[in-house]
PDB file of N, CA and C in Angstrom:
ATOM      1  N   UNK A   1     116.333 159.536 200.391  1.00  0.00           N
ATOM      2  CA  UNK A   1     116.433 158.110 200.689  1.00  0.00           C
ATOM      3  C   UNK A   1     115.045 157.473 200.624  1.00  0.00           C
ATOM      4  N   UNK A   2     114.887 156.152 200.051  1.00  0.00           N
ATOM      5  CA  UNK A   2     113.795 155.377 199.675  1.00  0.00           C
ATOM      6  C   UNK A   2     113.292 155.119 201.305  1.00  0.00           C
ATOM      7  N   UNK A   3     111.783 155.966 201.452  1.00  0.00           N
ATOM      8  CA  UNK A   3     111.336 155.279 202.916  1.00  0.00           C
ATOM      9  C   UNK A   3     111.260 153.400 202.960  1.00  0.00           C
ATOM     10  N   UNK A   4     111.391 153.018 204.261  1.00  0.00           N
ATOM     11  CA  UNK A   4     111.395 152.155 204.406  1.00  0.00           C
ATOM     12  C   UNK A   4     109.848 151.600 205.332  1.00  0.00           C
ATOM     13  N   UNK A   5     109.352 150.399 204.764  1.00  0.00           N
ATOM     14  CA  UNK A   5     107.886 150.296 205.517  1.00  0.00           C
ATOM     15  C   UNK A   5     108.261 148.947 206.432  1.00  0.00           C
ATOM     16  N   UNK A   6     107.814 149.093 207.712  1.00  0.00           N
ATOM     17  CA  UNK A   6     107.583 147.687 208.481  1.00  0.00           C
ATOM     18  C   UNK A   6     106.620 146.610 207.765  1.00  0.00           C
ATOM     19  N   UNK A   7     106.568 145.374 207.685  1.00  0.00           N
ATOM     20  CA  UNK A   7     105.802 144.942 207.710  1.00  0.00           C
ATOM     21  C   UNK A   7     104.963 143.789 208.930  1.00  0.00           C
ATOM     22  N   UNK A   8     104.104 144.530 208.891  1.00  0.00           N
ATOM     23  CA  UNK A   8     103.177 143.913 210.753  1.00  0.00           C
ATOM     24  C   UNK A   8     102.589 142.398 210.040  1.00  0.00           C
ATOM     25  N   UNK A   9     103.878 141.610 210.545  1.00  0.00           N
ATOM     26  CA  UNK A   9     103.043 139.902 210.829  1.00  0.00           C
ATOM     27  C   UNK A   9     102.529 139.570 212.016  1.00  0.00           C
ATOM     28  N   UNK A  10     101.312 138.824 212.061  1.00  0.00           N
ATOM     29  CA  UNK A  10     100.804 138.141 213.392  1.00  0.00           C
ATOM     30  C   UNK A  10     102.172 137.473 213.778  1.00  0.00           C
ATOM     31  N   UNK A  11     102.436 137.343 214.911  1.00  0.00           N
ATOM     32  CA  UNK A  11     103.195 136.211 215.606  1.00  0.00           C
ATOM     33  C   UNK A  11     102.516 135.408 216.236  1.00  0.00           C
ATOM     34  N   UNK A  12     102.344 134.097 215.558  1.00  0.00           N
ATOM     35  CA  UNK A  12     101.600 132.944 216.179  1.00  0.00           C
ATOM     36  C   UNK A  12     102.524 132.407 216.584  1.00  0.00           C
ATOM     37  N   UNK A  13     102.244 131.700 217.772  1.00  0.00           N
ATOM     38  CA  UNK A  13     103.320 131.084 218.049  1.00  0.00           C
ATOM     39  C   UNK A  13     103.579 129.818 217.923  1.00  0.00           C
ATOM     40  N   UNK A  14     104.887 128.977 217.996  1.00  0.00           N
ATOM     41  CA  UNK A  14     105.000 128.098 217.280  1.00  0.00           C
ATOM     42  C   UNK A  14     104.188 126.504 217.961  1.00  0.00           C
ATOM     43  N   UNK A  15     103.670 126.361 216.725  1.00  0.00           N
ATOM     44  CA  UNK A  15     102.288 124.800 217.807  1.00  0.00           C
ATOM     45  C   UNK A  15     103.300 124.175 218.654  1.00  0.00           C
ATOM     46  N   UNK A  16     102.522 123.788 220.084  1.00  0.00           N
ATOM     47  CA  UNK A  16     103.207 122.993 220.734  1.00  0.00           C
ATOM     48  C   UNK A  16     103.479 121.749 220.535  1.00  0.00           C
ATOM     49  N   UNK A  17     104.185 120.882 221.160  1.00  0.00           N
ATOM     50  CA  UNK A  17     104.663 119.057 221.432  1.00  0.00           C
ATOM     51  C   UNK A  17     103.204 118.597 222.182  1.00  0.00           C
ATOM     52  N   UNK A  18     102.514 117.773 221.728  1.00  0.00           N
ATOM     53  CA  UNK A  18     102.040 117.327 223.015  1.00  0.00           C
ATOM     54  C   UNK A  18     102.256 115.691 223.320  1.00  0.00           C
ATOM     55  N   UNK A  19     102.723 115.948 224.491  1.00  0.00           N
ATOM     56  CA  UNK A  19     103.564 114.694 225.105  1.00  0.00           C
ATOM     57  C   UNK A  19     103.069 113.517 225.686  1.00  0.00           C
ATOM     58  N   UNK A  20     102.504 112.391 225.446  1.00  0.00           N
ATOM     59  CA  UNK A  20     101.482 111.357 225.850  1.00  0.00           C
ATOM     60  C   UNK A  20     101.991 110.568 226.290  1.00  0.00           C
ATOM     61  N   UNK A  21     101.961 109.915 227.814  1.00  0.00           N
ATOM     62  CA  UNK A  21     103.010 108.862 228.358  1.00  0.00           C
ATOM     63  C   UNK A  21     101.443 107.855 228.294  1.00  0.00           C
ATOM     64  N   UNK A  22     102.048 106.522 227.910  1.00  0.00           N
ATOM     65  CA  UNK A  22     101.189 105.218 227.926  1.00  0.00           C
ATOM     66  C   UNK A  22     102.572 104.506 229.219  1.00  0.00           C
ATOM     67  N   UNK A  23     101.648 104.090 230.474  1.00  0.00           N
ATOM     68  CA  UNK A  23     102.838 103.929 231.270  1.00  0.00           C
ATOM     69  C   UNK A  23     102.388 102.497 231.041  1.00  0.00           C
ATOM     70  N   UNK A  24     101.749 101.457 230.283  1.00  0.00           N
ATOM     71  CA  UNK A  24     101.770 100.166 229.776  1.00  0.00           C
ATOM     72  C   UNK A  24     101.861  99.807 228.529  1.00  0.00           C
ATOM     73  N   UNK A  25     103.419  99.768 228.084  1.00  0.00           N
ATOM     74  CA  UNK A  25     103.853 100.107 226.792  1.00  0.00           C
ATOM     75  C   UNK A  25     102.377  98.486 225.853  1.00  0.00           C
ATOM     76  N   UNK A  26     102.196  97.565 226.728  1.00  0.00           N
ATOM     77  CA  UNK A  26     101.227  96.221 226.449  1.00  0.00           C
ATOM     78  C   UNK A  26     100.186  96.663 226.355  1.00  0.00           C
ATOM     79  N   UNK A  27      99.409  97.728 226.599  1.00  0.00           N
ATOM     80  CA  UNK A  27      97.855  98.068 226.901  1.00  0.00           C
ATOM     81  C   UNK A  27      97.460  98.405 225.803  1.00  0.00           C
ATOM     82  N   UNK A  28      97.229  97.308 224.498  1.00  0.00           N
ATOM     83  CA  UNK A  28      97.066  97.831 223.217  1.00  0.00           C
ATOM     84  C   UNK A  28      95.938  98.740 223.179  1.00  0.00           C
ATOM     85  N   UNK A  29      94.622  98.150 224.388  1.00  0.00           N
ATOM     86  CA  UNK A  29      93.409  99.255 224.403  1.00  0.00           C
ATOM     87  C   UNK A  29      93.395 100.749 224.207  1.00  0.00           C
ATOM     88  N   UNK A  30      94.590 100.764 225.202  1.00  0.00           N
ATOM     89  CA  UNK A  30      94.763 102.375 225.127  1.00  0.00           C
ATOM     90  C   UNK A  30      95.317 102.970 224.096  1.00  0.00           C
ATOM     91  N   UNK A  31      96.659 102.184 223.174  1.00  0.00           N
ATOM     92  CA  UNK A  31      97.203 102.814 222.017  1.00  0.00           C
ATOM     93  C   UNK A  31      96.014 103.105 221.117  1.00  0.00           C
ATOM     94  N   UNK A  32      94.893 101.971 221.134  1.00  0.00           N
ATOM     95  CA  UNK A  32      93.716 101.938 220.202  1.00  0.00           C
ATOM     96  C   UNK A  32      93.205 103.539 220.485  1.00  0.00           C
ATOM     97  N   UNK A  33      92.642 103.711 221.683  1.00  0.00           N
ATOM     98  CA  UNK A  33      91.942 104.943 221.994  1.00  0.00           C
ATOM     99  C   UNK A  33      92.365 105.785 221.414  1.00  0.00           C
ATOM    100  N   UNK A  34      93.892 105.729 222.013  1.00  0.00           N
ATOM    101  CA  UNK A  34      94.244 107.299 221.964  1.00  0.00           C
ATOM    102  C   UNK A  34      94.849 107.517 220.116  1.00  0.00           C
ATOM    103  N   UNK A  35      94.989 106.982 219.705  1.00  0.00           N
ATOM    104  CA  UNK A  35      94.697 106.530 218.277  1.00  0.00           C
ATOM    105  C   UNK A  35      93.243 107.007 217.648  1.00  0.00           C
ATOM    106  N   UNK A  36      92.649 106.125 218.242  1.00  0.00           N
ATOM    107  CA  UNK A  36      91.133 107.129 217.618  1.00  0.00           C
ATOM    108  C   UNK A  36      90.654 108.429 217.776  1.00  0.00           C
ATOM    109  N   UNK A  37      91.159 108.840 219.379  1.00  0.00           N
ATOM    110  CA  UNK A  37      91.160 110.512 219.540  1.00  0.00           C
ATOM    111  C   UNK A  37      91.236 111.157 218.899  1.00  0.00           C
ATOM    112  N   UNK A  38      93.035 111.068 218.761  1.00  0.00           N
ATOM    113  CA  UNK A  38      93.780 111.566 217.514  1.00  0.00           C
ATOM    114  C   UNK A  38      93.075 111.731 216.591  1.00  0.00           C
ATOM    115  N   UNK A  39      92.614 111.257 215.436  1.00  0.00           N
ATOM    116  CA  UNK A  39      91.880 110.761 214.292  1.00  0.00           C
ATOM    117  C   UNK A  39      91.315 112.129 214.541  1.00  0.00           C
ATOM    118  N   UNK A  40      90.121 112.455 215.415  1.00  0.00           N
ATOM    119  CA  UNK A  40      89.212 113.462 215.566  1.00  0.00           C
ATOM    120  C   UNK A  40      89.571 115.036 215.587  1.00  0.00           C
ATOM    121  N   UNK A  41      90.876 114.883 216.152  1.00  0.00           N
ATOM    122  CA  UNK A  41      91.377 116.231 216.165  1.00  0.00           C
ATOM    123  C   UNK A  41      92.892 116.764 215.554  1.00  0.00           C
ATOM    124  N   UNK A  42      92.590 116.568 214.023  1.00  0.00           N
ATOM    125  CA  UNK A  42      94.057 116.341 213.341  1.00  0.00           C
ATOM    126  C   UNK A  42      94.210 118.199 213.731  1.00  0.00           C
ATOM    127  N   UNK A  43      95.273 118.406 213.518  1.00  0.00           N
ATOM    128  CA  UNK A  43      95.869 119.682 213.244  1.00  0.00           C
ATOM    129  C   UNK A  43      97.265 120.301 212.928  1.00  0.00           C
ATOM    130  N   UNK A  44      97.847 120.846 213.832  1.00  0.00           N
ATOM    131  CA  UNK A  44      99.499 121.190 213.481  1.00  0.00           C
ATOM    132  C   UNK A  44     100.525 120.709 214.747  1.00  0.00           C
ATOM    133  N   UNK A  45     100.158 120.350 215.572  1.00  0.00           N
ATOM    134  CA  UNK A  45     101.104 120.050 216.573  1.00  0.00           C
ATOM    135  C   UNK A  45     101.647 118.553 216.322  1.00  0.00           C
ATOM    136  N   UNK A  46     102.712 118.555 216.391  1.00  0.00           N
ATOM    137  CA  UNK A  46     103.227 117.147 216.848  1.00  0.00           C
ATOM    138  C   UNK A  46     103.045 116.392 218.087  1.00  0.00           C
ATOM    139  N   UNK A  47     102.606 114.979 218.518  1.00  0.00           N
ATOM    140  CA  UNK A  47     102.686 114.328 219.319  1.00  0.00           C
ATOM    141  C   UNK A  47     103.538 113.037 219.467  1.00  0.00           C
ATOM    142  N   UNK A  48     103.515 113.302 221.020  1.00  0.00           N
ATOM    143  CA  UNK A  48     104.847 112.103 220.820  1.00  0.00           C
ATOM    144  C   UNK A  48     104.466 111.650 221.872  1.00  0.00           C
ATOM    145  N   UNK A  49     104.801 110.051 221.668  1.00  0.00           N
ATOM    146  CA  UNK A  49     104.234 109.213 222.454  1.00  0.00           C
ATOM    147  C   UNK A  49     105.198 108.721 223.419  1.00  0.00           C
ATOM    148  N   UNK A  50     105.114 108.528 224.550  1.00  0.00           N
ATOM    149  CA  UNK A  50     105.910 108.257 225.959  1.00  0.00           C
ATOM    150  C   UNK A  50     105.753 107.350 226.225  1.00  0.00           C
ATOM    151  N   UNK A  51     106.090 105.859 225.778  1.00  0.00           N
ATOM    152  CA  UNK A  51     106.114 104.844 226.810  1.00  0.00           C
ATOM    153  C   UNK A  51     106.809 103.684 228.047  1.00  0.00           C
ATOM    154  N   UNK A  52     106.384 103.343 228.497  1.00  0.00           N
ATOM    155  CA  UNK A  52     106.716 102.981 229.843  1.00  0.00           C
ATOM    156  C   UNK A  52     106.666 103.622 231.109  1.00  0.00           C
ATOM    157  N   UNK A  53     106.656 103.249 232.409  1.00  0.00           N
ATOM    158  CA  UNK A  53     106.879 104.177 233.483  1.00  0.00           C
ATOM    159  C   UNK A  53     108.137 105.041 233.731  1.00  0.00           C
ATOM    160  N   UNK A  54     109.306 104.114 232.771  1.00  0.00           N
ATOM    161  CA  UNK A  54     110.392 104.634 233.279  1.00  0.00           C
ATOM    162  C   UNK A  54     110.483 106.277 232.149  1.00  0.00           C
ATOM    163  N   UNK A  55     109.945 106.065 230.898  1.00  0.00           N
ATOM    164  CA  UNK A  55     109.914 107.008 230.088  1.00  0.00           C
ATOM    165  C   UNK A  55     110.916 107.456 229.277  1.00  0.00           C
ATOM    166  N   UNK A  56     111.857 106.256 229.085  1.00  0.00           N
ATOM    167  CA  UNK A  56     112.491 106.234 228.106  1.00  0.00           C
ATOM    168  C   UNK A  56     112.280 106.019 226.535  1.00  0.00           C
ATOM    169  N   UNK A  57     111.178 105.434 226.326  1.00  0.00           N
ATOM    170  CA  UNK A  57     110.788 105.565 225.085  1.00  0.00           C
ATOM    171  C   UNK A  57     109.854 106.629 224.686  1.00  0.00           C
ATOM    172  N   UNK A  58     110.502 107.344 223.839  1.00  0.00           N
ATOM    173  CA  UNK A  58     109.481 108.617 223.028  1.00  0.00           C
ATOM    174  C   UNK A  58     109.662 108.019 221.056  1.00  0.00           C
ATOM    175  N   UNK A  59     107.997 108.233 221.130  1.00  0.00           N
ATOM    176  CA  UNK A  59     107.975 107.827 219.348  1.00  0.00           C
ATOM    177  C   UNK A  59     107.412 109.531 219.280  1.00  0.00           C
ATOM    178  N   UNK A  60     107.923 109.996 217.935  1.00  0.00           N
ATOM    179  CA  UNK A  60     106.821 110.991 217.514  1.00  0.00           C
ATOM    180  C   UNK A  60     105.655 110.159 216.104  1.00  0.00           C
ATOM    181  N   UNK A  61     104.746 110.187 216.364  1.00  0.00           N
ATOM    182  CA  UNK A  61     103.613 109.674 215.979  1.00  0.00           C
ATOM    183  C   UNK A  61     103.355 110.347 214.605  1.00  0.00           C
ATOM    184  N   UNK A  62     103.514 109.584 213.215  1.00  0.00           N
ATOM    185  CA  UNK A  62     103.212 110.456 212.516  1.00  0.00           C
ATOM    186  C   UNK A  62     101.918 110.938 211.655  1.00  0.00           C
ATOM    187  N   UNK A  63     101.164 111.364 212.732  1.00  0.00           N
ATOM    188  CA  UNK A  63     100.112 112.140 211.710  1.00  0.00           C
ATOM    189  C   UNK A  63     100.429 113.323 213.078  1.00  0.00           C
ATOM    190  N   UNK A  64      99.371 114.723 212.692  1.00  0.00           N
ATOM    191  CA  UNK A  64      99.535 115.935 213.899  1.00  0.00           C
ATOM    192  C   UNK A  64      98.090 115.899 214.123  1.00  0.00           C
ATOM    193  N   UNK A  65      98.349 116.912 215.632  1.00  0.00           N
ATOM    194  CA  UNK A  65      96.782 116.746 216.734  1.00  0.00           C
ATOM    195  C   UNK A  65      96.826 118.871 216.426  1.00  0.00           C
ATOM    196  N   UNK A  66      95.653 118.558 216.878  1.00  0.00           N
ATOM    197  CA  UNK A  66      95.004 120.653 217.274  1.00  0.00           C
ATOM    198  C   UNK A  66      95.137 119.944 219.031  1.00  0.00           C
ATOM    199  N   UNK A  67      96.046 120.928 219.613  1.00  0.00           N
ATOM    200  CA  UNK A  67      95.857 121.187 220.617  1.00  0.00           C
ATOM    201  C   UNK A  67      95.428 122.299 221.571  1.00  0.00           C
ATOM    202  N   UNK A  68      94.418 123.238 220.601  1.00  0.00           N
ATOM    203  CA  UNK A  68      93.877 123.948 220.854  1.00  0.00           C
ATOM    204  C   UNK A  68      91.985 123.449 221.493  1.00  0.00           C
ATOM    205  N   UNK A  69      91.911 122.345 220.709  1.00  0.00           N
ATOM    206  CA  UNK A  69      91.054 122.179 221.972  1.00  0.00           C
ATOM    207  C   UNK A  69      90.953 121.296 222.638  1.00  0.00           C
ATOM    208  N   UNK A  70      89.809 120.080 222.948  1.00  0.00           N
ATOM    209  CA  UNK A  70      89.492 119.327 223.642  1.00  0.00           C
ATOM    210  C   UNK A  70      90.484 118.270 223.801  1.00  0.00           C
ATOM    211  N   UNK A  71      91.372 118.059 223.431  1.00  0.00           N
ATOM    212  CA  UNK A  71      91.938 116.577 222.747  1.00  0.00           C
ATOM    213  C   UNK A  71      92.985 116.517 224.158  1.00  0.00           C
ATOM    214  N   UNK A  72      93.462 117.625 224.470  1.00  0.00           N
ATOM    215  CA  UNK A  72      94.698 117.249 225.809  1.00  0.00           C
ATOM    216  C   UNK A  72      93.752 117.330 227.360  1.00  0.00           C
ATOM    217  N   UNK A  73      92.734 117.601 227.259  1.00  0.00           N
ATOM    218  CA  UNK A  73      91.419 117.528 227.989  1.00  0.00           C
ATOM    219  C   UNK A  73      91.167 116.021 228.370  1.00  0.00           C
ATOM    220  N   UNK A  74      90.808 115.231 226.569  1.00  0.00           N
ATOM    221  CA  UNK A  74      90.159 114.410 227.010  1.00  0.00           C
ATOM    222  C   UNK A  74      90.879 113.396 226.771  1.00  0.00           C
ATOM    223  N   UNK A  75      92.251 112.803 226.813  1.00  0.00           N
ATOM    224  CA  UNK A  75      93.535 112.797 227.341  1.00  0.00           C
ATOM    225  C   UNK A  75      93.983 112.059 228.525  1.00  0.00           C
ATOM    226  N   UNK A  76      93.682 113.349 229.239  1.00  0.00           N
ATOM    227  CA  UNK A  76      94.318 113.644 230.297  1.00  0.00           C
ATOM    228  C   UNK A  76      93.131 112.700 231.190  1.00  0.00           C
ATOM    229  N   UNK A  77      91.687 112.483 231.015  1.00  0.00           N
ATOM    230  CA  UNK A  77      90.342 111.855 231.639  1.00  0.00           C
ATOM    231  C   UNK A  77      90.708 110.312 231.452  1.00  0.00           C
ATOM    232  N   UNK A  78      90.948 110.370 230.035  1.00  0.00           N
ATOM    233  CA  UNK A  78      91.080 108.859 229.297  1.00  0.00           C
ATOM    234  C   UNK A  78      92.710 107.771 230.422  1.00  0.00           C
ATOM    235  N   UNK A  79      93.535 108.675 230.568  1.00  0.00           N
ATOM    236  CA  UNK A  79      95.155 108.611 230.986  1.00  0.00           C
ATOM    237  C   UNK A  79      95.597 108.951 232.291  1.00  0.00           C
ATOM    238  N   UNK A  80      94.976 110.210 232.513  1.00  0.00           N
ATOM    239  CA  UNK A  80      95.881 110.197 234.095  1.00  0.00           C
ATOM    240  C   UNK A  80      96.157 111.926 233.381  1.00  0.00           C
ATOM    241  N   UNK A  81      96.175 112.616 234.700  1.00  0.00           N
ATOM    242  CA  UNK A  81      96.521 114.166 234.355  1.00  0.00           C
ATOM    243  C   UNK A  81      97.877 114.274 234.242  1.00  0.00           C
ATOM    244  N   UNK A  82      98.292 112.774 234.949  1.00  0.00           N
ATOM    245  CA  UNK A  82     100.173 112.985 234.861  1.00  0.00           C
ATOM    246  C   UNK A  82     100.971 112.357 233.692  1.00  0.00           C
ATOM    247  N   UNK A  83      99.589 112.177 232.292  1.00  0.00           N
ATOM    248  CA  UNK A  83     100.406 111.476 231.074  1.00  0.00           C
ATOM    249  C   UNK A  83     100.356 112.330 230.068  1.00  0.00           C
ATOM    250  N   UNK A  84      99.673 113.041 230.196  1.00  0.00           N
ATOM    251  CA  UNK A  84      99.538 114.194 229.208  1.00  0.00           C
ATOM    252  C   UNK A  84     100.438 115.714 229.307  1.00  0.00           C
ATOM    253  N   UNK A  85     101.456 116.090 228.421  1.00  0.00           N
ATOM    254  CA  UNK A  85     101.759 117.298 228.878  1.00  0.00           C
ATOM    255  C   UNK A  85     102.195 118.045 227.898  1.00  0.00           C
ATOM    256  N   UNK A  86     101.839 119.494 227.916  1.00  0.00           N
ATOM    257  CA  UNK A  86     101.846 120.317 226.818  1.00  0.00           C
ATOM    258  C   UNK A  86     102.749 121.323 226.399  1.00  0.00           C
ATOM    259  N   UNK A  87     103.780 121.084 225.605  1.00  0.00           N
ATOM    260  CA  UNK A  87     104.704 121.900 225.436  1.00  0.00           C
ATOM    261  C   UNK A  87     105.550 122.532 224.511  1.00  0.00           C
TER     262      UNK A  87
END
C-alpha cells in the first residue's frame, strides 16, 4: 500500500473582528480619527463600526486593520476602553 504523508500546516488562526463603538453616531471628529488610524495600520482583520449608545448600528468598514498591534491600544486611549473590542 502507497504510504501516506501528513502534511504539517501552521494553524494561524483566523484574524479577528475588531469592534469600534462611536457612542456619538454626530461626532464627525472622531469618525475622522479613527479613520486616519485605520489608514496607518491596514492589515487582515475586519472592522466594524458600532454606532450609537444603544448599539444597534454595526457598519463593517471597508478597508481591513492589523490588529496585532498598536491600533486596538490606541483606540481604546482615543474612545473609551469600553468601545473597542476584540474578537
Amino acid at each position: 500500500a502507497p504510504k501516506t504523508y501528513e502534511r504539517g500546516f501552521v494553524n494561524t488562526p483566523a484574524p479577528k473582528k475588531l469592534f469600534v463603538n462611536i457612542k456619538d453616531p454626530d461626532d464627525h471628529s472622531a469618525l475622522h480619527a479613527l479613520r486616519q488610524i485605520c489608514a496607518e495600520f491596514a492589515g487582515d482583520s475586519d472592522i466594524v463600526l458600532v454606532l450609537g449608545e444603544d448599539k444597534k448600528s454595526a457598519i463593517r468598514l471597508p478597508f481591513k486593520v492589523n490588529t496585532r498591534g498598536e491600533l486596538p491600544d490606541r483606540l481604546m486611549i482615543m474612545l473609551g476602553k469600553d468601545c473597542v473590542v476584540l474578537r
